[in-house]
Protein backbone atom coordinates (compact mmCIF):
# COMPACT_ATOMS: atom_id res chain seq x y z
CA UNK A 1 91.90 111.78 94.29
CA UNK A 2 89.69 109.79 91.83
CA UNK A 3 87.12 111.64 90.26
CA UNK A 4 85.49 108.69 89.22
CA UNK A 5 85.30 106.82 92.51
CA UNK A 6 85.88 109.33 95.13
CA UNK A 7 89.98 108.04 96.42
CA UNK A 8 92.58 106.23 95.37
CA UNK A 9 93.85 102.97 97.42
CA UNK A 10 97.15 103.56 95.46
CA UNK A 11 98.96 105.99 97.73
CA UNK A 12 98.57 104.63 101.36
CA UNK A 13 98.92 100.81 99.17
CA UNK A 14 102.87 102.52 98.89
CA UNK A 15 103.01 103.83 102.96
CA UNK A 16 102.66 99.98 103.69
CA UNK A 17 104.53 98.79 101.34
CA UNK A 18 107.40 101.15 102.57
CA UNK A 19 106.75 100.35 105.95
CA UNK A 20 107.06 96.12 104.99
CA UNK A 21 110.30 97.04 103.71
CA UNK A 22 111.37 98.22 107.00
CA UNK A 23 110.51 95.62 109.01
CA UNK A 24 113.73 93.70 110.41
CA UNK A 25 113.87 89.83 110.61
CA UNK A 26 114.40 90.23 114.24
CA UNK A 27 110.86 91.86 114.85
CA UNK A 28 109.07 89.38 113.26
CA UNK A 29 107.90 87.54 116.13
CA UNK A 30 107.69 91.31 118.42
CA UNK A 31 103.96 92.78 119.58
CA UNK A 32 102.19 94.42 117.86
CA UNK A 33 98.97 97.20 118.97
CA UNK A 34 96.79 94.49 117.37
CA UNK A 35 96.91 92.07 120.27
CA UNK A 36 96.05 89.13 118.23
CA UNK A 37 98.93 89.45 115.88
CA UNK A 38 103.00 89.22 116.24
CA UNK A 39 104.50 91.32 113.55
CA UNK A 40 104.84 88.19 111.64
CA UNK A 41 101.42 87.30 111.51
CA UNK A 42 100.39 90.74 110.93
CA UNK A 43 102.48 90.83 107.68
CA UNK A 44 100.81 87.32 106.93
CA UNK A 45 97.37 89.04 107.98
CA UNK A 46 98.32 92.48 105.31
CA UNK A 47 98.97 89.66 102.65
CA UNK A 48 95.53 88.12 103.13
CA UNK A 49 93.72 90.74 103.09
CA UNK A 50 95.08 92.51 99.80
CA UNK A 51 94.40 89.53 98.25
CA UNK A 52 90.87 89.69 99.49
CA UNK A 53 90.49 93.23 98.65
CA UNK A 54 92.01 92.73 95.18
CA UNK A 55 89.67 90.07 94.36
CA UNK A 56 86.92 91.76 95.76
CA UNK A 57 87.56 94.71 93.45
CA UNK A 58 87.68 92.44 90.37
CA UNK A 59 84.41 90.48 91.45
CA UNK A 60 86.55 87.25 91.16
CA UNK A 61 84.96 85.47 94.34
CA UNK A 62 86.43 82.62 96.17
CA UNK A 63 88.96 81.56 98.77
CA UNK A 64 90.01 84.64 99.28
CA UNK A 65 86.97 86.65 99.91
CA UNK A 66 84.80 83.55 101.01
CA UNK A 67 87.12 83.47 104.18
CA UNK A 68 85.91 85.05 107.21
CA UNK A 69 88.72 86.84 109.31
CA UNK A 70 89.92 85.24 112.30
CA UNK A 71 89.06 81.91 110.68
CA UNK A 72 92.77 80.92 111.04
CA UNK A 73 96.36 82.58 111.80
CA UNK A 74 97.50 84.51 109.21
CA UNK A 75 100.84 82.51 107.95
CA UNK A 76 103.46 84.89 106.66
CA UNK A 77 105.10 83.74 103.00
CA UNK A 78 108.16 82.85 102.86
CA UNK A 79 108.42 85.88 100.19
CA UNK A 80 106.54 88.09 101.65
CA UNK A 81 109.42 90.63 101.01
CA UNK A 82 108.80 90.54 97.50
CA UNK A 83 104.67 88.89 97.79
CA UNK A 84 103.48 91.71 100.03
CA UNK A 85 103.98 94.65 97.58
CA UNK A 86 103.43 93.25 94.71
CA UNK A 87 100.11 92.52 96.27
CA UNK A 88 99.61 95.72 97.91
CA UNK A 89 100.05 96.99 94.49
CA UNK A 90 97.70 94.99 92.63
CA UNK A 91 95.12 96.02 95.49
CA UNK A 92 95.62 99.17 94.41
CA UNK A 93 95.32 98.94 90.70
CA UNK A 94 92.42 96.93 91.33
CA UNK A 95 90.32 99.35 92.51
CA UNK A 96 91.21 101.99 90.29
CA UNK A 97 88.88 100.19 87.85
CA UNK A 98 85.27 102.29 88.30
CA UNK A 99 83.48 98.68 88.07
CA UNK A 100 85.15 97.60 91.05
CA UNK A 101 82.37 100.51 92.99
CA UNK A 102 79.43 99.52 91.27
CA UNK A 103 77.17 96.90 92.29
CA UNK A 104 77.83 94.07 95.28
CA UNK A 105 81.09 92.18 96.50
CA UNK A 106 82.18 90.40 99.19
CA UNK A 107 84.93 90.02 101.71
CA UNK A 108 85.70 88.39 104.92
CA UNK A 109 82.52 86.29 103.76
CA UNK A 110 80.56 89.31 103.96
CA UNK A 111 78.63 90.67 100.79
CA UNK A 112 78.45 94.39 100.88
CA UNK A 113 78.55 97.15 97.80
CA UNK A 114 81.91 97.85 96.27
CA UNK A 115 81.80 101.26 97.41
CA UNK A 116 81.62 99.64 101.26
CA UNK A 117 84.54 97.41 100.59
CA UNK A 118 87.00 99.84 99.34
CA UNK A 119 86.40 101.96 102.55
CA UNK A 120 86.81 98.96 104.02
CA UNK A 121 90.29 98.48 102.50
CA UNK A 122 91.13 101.96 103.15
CA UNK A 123 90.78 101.11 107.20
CA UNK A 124 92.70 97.86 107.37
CA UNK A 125 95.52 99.45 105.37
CA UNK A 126 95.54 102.69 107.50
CA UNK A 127 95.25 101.24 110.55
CA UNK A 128 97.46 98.13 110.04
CA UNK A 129 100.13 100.59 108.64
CA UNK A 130 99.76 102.26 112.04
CA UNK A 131 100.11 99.27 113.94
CA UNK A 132 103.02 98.43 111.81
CA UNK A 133 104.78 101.13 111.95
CA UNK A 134 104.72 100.99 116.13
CA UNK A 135 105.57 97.62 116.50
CA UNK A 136 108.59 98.09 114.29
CA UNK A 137 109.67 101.89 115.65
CA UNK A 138 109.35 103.13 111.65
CA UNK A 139 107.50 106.67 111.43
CA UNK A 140 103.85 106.70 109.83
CA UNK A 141 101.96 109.34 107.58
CA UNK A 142 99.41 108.43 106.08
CA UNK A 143 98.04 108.85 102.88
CA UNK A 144 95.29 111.97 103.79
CA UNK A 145 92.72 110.70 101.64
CA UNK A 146 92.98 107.57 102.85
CA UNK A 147 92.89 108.58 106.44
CA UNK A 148 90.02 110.47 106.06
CA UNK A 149 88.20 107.31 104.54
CA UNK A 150 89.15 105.16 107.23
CA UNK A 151 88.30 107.73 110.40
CA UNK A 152 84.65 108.73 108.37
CA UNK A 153 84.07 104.44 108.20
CA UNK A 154 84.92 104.03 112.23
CA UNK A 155 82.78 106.43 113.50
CA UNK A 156 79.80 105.60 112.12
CA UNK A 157 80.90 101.87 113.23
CA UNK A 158 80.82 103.46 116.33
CA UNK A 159 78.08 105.66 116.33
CA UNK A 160 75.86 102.54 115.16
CA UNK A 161 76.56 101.02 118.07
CA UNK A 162 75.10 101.87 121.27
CA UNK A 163 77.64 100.11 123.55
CA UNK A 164 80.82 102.41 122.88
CA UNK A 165 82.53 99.99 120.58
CA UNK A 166 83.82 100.04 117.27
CA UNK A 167 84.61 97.33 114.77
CA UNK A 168 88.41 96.37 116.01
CA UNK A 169 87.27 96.68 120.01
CA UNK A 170 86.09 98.80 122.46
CA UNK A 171 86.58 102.63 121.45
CA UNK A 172 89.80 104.21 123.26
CA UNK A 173 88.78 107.62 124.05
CA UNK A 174 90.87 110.61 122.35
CA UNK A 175 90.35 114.00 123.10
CA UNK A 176 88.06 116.05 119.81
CA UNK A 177 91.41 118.33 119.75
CA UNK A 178 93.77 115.41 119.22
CA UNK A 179 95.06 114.80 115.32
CA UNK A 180 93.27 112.82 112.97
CA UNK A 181 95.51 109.93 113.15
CA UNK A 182 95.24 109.43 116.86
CA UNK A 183 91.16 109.99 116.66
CA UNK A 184 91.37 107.35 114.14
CA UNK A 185 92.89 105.13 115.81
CA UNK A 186 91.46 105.67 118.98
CA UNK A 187 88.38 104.87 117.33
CA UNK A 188 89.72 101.19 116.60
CA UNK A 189 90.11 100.58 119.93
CA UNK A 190 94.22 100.65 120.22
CA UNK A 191 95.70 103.62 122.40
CA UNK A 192 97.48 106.14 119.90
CA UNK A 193 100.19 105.97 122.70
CA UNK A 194 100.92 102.26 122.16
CA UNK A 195 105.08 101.44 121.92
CA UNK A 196 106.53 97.86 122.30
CA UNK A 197 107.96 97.24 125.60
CA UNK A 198 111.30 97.79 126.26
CA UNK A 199 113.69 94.82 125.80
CA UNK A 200 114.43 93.05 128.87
């Protein structure tokens, strides 16, 4: 915990970055609970967005937090080995800086306060380390603090709107009972009982 801006991005940053270094070659181009994304492109998508997230910490806007999501496929480096946690880390760091909560950002094109965006952060990396994890068959705990960020930030998505959906997609319904991880990420619209399909 940070006492001076509530959490910390730094321990779920180093659950992803674990879970990158488990990904084999040969699942790069495998499904993923994020329809939209191969775990290639997911990787690519992780990149983008700590860059985005980074930057959005330090105020430095641009490219990187000009960009809306979905603009274009997320390309994965060709070092994303080595890229991804360095940047994961320096997402991290970022926003260990109190100035990166005060005042407004912006990310995904979107201005919003600082305190916003680093929830913000908090969800993609908890639930993209969850979808991760899946599509590669790598087991997932999440950093608590950070969990609790990210399940607190999609229900009031979905509570704000009236049509049962949430930010990701339509709201997969968990039972109250069920653990925090699978409420969270029923809340983002996946199915907490998601696996790849078997090979052929």
């Amino acid at each position: 915990m940070n006492s001076t801006t509530g959490f910390d991005l730094g321990p779920q940053a180093a659950v992803v970055a674990d879970l990158v270094a488990g990904v084999p070659d040969a699942r790069l181009g495998g499904p993923t609970p994020c329809p939209a994304y191969p775990v290639g492109e997911l990787l690519g998508h992780l990149a983008g967005l700590a860059e985005a997230f980074r930057d959005a910490a330090r105020k430095d806007l641009g490219p990187t937090t000009d960009t809306p999501p979905g603009t274009a496929a997320p390309r994965l480096p060709a070092d994303w080995r080595e890229r991804l946690p360095r940047l994961l880390g320096e997402l991290a760091e970022a926003w260990r800086d109190p100035a990166a909560w005060n005042g407004m950002t912006r990310a995904g094109g979107v201005d919003l306060p600082g305190a916003v965006a680093a929830a913000v952060a908090a969800d993609e990396l908890v639930v993209h380390g969850w979808d991760l994890a899946r599509a590669t068959g790598q087991d997932y705990a999440p950093d608590r603090a950070a969990l609790g960020v990210s399940y607190d930030f999609l229900l009031a998505a979905a509570q704000e709107d009236d049509r049962g959906g949430g930010i990701f997609g339509p709201v997969v319904p968990v039972p109250d009972g069920a653990p925090l991880l699978d409420r969270t990420v029923g809340l983002s619209g996946r199915d907490p009982d998601w696996k790849p399909p078997e090979p052929s």
